[in-house]
C-alpha atoms as a PDB file:
ATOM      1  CA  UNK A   1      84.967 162.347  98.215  1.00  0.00           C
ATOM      2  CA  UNK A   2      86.119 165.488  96.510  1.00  0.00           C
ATOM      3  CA  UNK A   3      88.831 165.487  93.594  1.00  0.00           C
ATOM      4  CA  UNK A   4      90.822 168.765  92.948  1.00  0.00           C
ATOM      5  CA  UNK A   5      92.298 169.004  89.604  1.00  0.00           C
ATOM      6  CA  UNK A   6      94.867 171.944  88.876  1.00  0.00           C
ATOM      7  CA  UNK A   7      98.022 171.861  86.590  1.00  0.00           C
ATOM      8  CA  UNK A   8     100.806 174.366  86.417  1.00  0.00           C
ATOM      9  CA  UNK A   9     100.303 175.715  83.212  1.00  0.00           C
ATOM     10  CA  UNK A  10      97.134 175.670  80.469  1.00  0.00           C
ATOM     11  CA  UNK A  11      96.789 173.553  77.910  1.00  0.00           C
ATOM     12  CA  UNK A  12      97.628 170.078  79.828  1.00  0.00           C
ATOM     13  CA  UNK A  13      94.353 168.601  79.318  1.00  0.00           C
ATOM     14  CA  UNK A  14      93.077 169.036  82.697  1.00  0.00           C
ATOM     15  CA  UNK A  15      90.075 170.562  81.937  1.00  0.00           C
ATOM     16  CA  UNK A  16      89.092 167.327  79.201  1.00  0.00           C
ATOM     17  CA  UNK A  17      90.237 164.598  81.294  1.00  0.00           C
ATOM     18  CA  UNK A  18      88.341 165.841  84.455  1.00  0.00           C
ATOM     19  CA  UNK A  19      85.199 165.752  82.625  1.00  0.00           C
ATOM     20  CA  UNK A  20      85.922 162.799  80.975  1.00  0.00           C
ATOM     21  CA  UNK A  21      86.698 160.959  84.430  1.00  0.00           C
ATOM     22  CA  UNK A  22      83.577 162.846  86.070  1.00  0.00           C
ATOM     23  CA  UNK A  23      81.478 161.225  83.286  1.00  0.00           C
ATOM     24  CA  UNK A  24      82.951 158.288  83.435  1.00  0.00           C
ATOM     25  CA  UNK A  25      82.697 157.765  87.299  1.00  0.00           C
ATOM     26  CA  UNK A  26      78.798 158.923  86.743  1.00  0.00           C
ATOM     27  CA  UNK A  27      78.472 156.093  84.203  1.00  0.00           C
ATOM     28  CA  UNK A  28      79.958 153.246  86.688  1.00  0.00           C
ATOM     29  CA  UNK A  29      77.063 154.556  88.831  1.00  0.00           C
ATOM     30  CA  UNK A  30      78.336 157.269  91.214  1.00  0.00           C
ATOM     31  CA  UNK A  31      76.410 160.538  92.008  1.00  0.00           C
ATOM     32  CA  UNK A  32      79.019 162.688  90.458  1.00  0.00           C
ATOM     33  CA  UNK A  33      79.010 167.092  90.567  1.00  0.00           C
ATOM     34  CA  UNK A  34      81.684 169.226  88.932  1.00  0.00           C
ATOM     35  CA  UNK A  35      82.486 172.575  89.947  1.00  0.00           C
ATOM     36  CA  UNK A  36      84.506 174.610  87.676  1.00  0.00           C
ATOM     37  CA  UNK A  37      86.657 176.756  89.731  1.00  0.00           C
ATOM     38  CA  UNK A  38      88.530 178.349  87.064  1.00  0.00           C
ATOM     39  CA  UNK A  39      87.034 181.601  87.584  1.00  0.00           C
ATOM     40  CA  UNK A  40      88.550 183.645  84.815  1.00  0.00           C
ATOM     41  CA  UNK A  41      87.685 181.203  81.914  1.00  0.00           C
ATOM     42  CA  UNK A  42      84.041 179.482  83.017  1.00  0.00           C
ATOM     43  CA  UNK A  43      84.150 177.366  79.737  1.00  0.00           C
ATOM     44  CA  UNK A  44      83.384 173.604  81.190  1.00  0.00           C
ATOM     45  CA  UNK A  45      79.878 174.337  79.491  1.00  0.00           C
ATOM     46  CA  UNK A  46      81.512 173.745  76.306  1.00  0.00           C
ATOM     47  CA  UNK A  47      83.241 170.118  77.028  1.00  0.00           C
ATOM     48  CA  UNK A  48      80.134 168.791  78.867  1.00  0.00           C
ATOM     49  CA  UNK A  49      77.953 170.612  75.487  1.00  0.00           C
ATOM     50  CA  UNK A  50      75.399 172.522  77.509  1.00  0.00           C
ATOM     51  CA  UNK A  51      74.467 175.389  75.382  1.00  0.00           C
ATOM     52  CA  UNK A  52      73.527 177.519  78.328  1.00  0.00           C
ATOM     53  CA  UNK A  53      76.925 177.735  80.409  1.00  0.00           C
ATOM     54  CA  UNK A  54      79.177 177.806  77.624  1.00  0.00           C
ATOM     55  CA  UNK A  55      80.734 180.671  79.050  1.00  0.00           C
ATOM     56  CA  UNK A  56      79.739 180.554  82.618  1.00  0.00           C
ATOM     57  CA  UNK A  57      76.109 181.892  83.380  1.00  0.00           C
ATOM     58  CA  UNK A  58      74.671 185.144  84.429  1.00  0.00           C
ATOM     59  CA  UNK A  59      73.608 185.736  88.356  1.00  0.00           C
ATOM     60  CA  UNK A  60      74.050 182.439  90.058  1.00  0.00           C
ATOM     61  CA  UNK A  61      76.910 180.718  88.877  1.00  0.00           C
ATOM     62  CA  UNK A  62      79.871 179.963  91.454  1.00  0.00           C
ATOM     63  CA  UNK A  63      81.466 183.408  91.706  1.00  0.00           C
ATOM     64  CA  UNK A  64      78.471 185.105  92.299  1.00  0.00           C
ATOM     65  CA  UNK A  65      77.810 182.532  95.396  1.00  0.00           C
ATOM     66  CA  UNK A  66      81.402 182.289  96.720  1.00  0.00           C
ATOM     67  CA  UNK A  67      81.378 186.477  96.212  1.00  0.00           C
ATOM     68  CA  UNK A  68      78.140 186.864  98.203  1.00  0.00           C
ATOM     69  CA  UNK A  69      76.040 188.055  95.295  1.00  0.00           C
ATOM     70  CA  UNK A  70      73.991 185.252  95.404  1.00  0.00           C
ATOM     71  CA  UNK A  71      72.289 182.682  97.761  1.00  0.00           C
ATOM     72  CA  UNK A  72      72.678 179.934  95.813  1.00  0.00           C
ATOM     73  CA  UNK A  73      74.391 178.268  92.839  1.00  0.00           C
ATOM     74  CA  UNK A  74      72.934 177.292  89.899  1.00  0.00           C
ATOM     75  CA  UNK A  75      72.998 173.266  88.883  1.00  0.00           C
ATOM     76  CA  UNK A  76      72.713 171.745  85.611  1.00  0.00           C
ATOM     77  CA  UNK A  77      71.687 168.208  84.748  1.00  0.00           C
ATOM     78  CA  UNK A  78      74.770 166.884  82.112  1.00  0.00           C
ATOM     79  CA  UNK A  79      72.420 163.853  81.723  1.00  0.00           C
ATOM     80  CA  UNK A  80      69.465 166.302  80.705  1.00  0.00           C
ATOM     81  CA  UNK A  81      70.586 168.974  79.119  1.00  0.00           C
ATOM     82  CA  UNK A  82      73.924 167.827  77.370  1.00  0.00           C
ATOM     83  CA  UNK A  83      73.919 167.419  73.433  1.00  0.00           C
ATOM     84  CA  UNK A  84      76.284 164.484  74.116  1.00  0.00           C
ATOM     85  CA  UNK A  85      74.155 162.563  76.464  1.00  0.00           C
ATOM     86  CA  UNK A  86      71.630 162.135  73.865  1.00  0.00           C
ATOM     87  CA  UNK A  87      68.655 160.185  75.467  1.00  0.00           C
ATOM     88  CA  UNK A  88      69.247 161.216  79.008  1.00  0.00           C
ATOM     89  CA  UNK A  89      70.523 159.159  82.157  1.00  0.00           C
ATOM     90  CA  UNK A  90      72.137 155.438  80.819  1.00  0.00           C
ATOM     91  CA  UNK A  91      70.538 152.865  83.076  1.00  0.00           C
ATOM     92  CA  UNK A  92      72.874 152.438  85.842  1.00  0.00           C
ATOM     93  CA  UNK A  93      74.398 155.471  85.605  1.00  0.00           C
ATOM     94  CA  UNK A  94      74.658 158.062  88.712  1.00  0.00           C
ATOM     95  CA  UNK A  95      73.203 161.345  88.785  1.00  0.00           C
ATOM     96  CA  UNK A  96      75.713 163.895  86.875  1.00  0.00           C
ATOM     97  CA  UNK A  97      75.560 167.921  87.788  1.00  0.00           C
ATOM     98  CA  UNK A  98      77.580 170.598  86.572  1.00  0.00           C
ATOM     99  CA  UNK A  99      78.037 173.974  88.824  1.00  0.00           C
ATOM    100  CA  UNK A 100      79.051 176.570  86.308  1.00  0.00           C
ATOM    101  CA  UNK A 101      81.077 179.210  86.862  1.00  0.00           C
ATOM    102  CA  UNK A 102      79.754 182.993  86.292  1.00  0.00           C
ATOM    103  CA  UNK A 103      80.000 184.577  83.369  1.00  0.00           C
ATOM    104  CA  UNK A 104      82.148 187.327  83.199  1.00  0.00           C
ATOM    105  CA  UNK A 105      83.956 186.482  86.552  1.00  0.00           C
ATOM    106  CA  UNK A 106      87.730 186.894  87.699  1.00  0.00           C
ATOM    107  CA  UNK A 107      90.639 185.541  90.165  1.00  0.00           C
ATOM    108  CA  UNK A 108      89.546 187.329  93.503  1.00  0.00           C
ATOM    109  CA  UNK A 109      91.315 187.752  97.368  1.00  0.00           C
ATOM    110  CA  UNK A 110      89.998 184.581  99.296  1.00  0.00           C
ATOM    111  CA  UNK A 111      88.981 186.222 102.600  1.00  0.00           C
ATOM    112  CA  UNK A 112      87.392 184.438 105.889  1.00  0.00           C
ATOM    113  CA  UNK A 113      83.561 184.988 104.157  1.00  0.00           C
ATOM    114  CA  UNK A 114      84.433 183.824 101.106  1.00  0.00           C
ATOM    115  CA  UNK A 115      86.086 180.435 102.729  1.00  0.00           C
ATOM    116  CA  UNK A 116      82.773 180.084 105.193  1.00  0.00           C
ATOM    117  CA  UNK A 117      80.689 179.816 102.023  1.00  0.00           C
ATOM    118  CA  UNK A 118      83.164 177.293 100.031  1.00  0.00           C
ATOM    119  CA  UNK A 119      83.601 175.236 103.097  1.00  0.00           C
ATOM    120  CA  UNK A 120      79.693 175.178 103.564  1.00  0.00           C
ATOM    121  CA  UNK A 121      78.894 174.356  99.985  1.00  0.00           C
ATOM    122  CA  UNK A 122      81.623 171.548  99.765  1.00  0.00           C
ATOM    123  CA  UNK A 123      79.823 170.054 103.232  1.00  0.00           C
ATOM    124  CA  UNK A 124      76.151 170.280 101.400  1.00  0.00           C
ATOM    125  CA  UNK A 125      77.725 168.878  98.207  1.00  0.00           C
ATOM    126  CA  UNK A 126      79.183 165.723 100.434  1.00  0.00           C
ATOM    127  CA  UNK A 127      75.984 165.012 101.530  1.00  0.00           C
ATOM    128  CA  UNK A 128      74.101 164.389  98.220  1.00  0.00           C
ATOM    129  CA  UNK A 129      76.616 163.298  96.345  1.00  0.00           C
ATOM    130  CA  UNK A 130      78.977 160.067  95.885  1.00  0.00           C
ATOM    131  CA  UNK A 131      81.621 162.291  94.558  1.00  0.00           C
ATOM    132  CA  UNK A 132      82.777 165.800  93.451  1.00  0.00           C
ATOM    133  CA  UNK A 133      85.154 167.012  91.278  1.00  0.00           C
ATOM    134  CA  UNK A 134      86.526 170.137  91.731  1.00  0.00           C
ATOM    135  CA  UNK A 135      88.444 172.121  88.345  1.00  0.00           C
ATOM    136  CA  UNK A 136      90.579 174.348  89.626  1.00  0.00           C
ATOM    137  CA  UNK A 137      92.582 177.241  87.760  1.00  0.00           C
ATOM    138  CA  UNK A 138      95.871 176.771  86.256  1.00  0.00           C
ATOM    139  CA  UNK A 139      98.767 177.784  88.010  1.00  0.00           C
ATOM    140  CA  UNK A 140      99.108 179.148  92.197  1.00  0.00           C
ATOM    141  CA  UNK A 141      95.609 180.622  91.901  1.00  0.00           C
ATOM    142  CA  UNK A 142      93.579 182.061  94.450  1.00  0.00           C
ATOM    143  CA  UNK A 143      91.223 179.032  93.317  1.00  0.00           C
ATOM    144  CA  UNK A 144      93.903 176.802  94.878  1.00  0.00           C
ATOM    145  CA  UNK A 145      94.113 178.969  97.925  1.00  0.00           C
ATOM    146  CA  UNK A 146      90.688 178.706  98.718  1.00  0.00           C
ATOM    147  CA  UNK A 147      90.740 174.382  98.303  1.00  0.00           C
ATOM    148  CA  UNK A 148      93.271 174.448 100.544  1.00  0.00           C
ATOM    149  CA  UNK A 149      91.889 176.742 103.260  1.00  0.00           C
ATOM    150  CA  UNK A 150      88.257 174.592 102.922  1.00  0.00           C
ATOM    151  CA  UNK A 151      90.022 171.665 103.385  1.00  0.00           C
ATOM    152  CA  UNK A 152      92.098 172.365 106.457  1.00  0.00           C
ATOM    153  CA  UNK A 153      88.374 173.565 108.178  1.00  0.00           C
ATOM    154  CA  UNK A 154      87.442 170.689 110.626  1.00  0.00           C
ATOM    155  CA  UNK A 155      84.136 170.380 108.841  1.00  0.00           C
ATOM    156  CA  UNK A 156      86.199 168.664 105.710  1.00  0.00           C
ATOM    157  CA  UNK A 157      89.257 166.800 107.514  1.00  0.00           C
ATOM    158  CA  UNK A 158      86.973 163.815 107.477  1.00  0.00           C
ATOM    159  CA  UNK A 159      85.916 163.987 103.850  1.00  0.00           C
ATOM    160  CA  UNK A 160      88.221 162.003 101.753  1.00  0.00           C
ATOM    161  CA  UNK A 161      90.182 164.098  99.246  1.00  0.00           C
ATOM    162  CA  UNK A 162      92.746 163.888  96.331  1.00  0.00           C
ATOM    163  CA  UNK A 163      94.532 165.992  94.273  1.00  0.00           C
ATOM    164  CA  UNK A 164      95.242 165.335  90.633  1.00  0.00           C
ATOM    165  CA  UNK A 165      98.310 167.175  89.194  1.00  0.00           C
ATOM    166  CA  UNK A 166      97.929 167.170  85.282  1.00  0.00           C
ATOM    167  CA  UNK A 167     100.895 167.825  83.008  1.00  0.00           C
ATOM    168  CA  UNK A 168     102.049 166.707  79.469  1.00  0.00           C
ATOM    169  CA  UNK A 169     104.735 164.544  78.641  1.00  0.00           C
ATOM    170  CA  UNK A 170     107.388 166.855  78.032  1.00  0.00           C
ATOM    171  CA  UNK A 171     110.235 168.136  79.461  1.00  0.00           C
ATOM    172  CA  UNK A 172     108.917 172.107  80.233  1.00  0.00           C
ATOM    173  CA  UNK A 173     105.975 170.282  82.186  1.00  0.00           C
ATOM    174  CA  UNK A 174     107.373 167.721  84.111  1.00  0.00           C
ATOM    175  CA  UNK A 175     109.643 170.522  85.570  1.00  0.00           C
ATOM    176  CA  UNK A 176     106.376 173.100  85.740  1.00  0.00           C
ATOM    177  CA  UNK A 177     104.568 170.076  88.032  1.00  0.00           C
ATOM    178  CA  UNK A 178     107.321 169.473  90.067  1.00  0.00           C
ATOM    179  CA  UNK A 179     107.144 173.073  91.292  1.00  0.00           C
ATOM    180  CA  UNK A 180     103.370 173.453  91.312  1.00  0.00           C
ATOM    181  CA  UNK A 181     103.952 170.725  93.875  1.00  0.00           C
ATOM    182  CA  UNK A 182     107.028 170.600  95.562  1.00  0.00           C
ATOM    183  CA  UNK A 183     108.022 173.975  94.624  1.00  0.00           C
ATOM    184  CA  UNK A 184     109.163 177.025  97.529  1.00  0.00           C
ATOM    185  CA  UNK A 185     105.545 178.160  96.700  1.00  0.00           C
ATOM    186  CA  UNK A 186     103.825 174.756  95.893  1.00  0.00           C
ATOM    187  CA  UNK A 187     101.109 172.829  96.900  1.00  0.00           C
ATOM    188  CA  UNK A 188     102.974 171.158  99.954  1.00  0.00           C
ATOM    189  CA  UNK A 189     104.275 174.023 101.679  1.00  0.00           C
ATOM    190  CA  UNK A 190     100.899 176.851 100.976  1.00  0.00           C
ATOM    191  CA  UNK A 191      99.222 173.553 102.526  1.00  0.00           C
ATOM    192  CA  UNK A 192     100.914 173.724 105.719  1.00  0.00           C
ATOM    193  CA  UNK A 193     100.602 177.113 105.872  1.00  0.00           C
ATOM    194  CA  UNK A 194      96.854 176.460 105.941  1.00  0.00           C
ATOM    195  CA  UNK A 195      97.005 173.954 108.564  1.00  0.00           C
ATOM    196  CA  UNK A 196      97.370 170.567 106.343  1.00  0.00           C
ATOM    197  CA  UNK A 197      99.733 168.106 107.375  1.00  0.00           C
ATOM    198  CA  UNK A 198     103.026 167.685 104.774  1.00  0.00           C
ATOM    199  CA  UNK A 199     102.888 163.951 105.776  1.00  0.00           C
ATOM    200  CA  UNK A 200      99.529 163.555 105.120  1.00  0.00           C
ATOM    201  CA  UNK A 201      99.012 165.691 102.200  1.00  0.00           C
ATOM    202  CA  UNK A 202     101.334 164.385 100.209  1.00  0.00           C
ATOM    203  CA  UNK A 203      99.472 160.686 100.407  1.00  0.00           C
ATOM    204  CA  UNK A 204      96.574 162.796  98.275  1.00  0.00           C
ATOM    205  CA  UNK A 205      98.659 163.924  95.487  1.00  0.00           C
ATOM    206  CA  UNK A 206      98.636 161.929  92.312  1.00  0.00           C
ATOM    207  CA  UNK A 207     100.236 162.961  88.711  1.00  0.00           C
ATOM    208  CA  UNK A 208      98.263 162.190  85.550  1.00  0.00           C
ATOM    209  CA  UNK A 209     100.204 162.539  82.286  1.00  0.00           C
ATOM    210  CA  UNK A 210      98.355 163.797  79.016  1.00  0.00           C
ATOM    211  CA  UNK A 211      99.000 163.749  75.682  1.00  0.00           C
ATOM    212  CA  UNK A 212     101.077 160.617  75.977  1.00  0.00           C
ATOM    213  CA  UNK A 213     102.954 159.215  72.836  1.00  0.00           C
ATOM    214  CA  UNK A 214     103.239 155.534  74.183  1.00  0.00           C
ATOM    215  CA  UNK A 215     106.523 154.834  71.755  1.00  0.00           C
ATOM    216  CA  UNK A 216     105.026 150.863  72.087  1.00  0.00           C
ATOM    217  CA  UNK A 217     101.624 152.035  70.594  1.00  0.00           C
ATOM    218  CA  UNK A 218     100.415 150.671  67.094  1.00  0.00           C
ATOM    219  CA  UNK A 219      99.992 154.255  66.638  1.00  0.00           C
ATOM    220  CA  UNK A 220     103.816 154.813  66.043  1.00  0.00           C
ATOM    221  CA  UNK A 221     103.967 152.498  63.546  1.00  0.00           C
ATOM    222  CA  UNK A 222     104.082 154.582  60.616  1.00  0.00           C
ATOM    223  CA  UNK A 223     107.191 156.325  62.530  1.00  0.00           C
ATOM    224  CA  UNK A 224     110.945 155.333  60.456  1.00  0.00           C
ATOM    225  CA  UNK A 225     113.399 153.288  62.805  1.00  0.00           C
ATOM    226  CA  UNK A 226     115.208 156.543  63.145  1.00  0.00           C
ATOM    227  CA  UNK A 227     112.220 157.959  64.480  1.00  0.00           C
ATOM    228  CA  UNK A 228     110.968 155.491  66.552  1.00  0.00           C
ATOM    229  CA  UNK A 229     114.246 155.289  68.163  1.00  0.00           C
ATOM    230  CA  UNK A 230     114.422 158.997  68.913  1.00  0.00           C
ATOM    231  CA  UNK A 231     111.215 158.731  70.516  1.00  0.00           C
ATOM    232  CA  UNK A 232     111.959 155.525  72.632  1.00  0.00           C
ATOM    233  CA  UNK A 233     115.173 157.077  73.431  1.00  0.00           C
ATOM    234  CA  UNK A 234     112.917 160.568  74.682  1.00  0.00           C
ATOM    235  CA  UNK A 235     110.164 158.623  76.671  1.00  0.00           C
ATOM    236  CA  UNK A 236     113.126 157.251  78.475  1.00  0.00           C
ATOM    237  CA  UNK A 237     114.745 160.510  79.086  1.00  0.00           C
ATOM    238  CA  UNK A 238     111.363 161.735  80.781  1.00  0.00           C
ATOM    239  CA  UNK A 239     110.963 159.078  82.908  1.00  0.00           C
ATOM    240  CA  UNK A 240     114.157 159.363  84.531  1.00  0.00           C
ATOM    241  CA  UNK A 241     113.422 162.625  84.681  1.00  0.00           C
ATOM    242  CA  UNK A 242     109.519 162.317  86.468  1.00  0.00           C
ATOM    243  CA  UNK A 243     111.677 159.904  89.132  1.00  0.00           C
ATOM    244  CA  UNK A 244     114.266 162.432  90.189  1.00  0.00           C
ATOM    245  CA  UNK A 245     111.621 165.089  90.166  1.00  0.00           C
ATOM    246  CA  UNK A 246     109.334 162.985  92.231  1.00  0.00           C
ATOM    247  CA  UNK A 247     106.866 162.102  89.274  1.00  0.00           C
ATOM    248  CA  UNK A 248     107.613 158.932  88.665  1.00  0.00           C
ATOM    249  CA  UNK A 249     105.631 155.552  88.806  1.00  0.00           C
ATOM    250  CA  UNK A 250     105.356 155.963  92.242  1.00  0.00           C
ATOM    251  CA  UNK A 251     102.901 158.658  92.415  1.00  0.00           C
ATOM    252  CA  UNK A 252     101.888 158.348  88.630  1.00  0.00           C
ATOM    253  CA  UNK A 253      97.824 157.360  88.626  1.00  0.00           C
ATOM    254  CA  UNK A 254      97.781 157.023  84.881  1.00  0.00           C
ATOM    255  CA  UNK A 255      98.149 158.183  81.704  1.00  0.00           C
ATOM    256  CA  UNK A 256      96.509 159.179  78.548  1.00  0.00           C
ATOM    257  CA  UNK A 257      97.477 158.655  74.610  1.00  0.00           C
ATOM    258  CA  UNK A 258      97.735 161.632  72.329  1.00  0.00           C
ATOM    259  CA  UNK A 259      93.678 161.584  70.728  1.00  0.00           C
ATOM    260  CA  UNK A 260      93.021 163.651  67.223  1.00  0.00           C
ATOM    261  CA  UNK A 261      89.464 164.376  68.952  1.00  0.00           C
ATOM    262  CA  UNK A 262      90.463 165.697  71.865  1.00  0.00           C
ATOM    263  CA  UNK A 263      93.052 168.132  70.430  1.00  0.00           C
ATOM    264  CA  UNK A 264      90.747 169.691  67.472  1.00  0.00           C
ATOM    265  CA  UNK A 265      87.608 169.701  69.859  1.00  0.00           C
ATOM    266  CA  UNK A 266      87.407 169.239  73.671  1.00  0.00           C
ATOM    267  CA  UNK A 267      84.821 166.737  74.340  1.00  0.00           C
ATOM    268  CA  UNK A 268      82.904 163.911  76.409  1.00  0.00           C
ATOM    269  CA  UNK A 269      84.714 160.443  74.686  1.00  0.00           C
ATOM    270  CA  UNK A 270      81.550 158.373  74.345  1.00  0.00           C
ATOM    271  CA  UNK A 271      81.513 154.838  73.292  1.00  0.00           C
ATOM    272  CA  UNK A 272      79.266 155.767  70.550  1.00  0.00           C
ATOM    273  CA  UNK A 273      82.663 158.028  69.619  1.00  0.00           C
ATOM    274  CA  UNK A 274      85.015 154.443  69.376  1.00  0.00           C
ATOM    275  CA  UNK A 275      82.213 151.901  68.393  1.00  0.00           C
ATOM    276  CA  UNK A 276      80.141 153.984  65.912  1.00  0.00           C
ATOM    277  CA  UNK A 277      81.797 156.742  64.606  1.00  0.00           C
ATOM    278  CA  UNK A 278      85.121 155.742  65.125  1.00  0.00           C
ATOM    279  CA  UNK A 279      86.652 159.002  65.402  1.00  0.00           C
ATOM    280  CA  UNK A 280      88.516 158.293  69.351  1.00  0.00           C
ATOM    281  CA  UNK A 281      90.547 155.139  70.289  1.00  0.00           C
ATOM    282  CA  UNK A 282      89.812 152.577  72.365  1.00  0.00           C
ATOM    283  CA  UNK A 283      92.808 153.156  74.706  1.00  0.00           C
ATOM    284  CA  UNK A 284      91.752 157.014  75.394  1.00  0.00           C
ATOM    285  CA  UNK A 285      88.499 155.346  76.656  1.00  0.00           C
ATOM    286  CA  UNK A 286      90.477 152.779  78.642  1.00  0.00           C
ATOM    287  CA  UNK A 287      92.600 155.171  80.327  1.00  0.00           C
ATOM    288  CA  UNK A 288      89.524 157.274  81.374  1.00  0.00           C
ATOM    289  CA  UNK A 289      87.667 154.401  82.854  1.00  0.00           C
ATOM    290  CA  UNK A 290      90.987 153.349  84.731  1.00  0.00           C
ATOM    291  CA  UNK A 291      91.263 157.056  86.126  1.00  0.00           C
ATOM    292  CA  UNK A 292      87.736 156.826  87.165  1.00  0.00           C
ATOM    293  CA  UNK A 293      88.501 153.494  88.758  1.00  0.00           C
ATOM    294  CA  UNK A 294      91.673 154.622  90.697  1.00  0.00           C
ATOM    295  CA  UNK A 295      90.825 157.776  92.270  1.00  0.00           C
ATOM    296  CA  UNK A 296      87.185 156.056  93.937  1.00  0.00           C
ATOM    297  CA  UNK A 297      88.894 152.697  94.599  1.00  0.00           C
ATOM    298  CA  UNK A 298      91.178 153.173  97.782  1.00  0.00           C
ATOM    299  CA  UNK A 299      93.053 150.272  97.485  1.00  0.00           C
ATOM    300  CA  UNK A 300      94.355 150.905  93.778  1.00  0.00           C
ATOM    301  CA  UNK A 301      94.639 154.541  94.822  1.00  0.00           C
ATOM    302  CA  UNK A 302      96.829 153.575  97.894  1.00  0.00           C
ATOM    303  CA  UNK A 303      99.241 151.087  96.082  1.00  0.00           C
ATOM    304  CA  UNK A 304     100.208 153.571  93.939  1.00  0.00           C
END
């Protein structure tokens, strides 16, 4: 199975929550790779905490293979060679391999040699592993393009996919991932164009929101009545506004809660983080393992 993420605009959280869902699926026992595909700003290295490929590495990272420059991409071991992982591979736990992006790398034109080596890489990739998660760059980006083209190829129509559309719960980004999506120049219609079937296609896209307030939440309960009204009364606003923009429940896989930790420092949420420390909530956790859960599970994916 392979998972694209992508969001409209930075700053959603799409970058956190993949890894956190990639690390989560690993620890529920899948064989689990993540490829960052934003190729102007390579800095996955940093969430997952592997010194090396903090900002992409040198040589054999993914634009150097996709570009021709080199024969091979280079793999790194979260469970080995993370600071977060601490004594290696949990028992139980399925492989977990990060393919960095190169340092120093850029947005480039996706041409018929550059899709041959995607589409061949994605095919190895199925092979040895349960599933991969793909982190695309913000935005209509060439990295987008080239998912799309891969994907149409006959050698991937078999190979499950999904697409997870990340956006915050506000106004400005519920419209911005409406039009990454359903947009003149969204996802829908540049898939078409590629040889993807609207019908089908849009069965694979799913909306995550991040950086939820849940006005319900214990969390809120510091919050005056006047303010806790104001923000029941704007949660309510948004959600009528997801369903007319086609965001709504129906095509919502989940949400997470606003997290201190993951807005001061993009990280792996470990248990150690809620149980011992006690610096992340229980609920980001929660939402993270039910992510994990929905996108590998068809039937919870397909009743939503």
């Amino acid at each position: 199975m392979i998972i694209f993420s992508v969001s409209h605009k930075g700053g959603t959280g799409r970058s956190v929550t993949s890894t956190n869902l990639a690390y989560r699926a690993a620890l529920r026992g899948y064989n689990t790779c993540y490829l960052d595909f934003d190729f102007g700003s390579p800095t996955i290295g940093t969430i997952f905490d592997v010194e090396n490929t903090i900002d992409g590495v040198i040589g054999n990272g993914l634009h150097d293979f996709l570009g021709g420059r080199s024969a091979d991409v280079q793999r790194v071991s979260v469970w080995a060679e993370s600071k977060v992982s601490g004594s290696g591979q949990p028992p139980g736990a399925g492989s977990l391999t990060l393919l960095p992006g190169s340092r120093g790398g850029g947005e480039f034109s996706v041409d018929k040699a550059t899709v041959d080596r995607c589409t061949e890489l994605f095919v190895k990739l199925d092979e040895e592993f349960d599933l991969i998660l793909v982190d695309l760059s913000a935005g209509r980006s060439f990295a987008v393009e080239l998912a799309l083209q891969c994907t149409a190829r006959p050698a991937l129509r078999m190979v499950p996919a999904r697409w997870l559309v990340f956006h915050r719960w506000t106004r400005q980004h519920v419209r911005a991932a409406h039009d990454l999506v359903y947009g003149e120049r969204g996802l829908l219609n540049s898939a078409v164009s590629t040889g993807h079937d609207d019908a089908v296609m849009r069965t694979l896209i799913r909306f995550v929101r991040t950086a939820y307030i849940d006005p319900h939440s214990p969390s809120t309960d510091h919050l005056s009545p006047t303010q806790q009204n104001w923000l029941f009364e704007m949660d309510r606003d948004l959600e009528a506004l997801s369903a007319r923009l086609k965001l709504g429940r129906s095509v919502r896989l989940g949400s997470v809660s606003l997290d201190a930790v993951l807005q001061w420092r993009e990280q792996l949420i470990t248990d150690r983080d809620v149980k011992t420390l006690g610096i992340a909530h229980e609920e980001t956790v929660r939402a993270y393992e039910d992510l994990a859960q929905a996108v590998t599970d068809p039937a919870v994916w397909e009743s939503i």
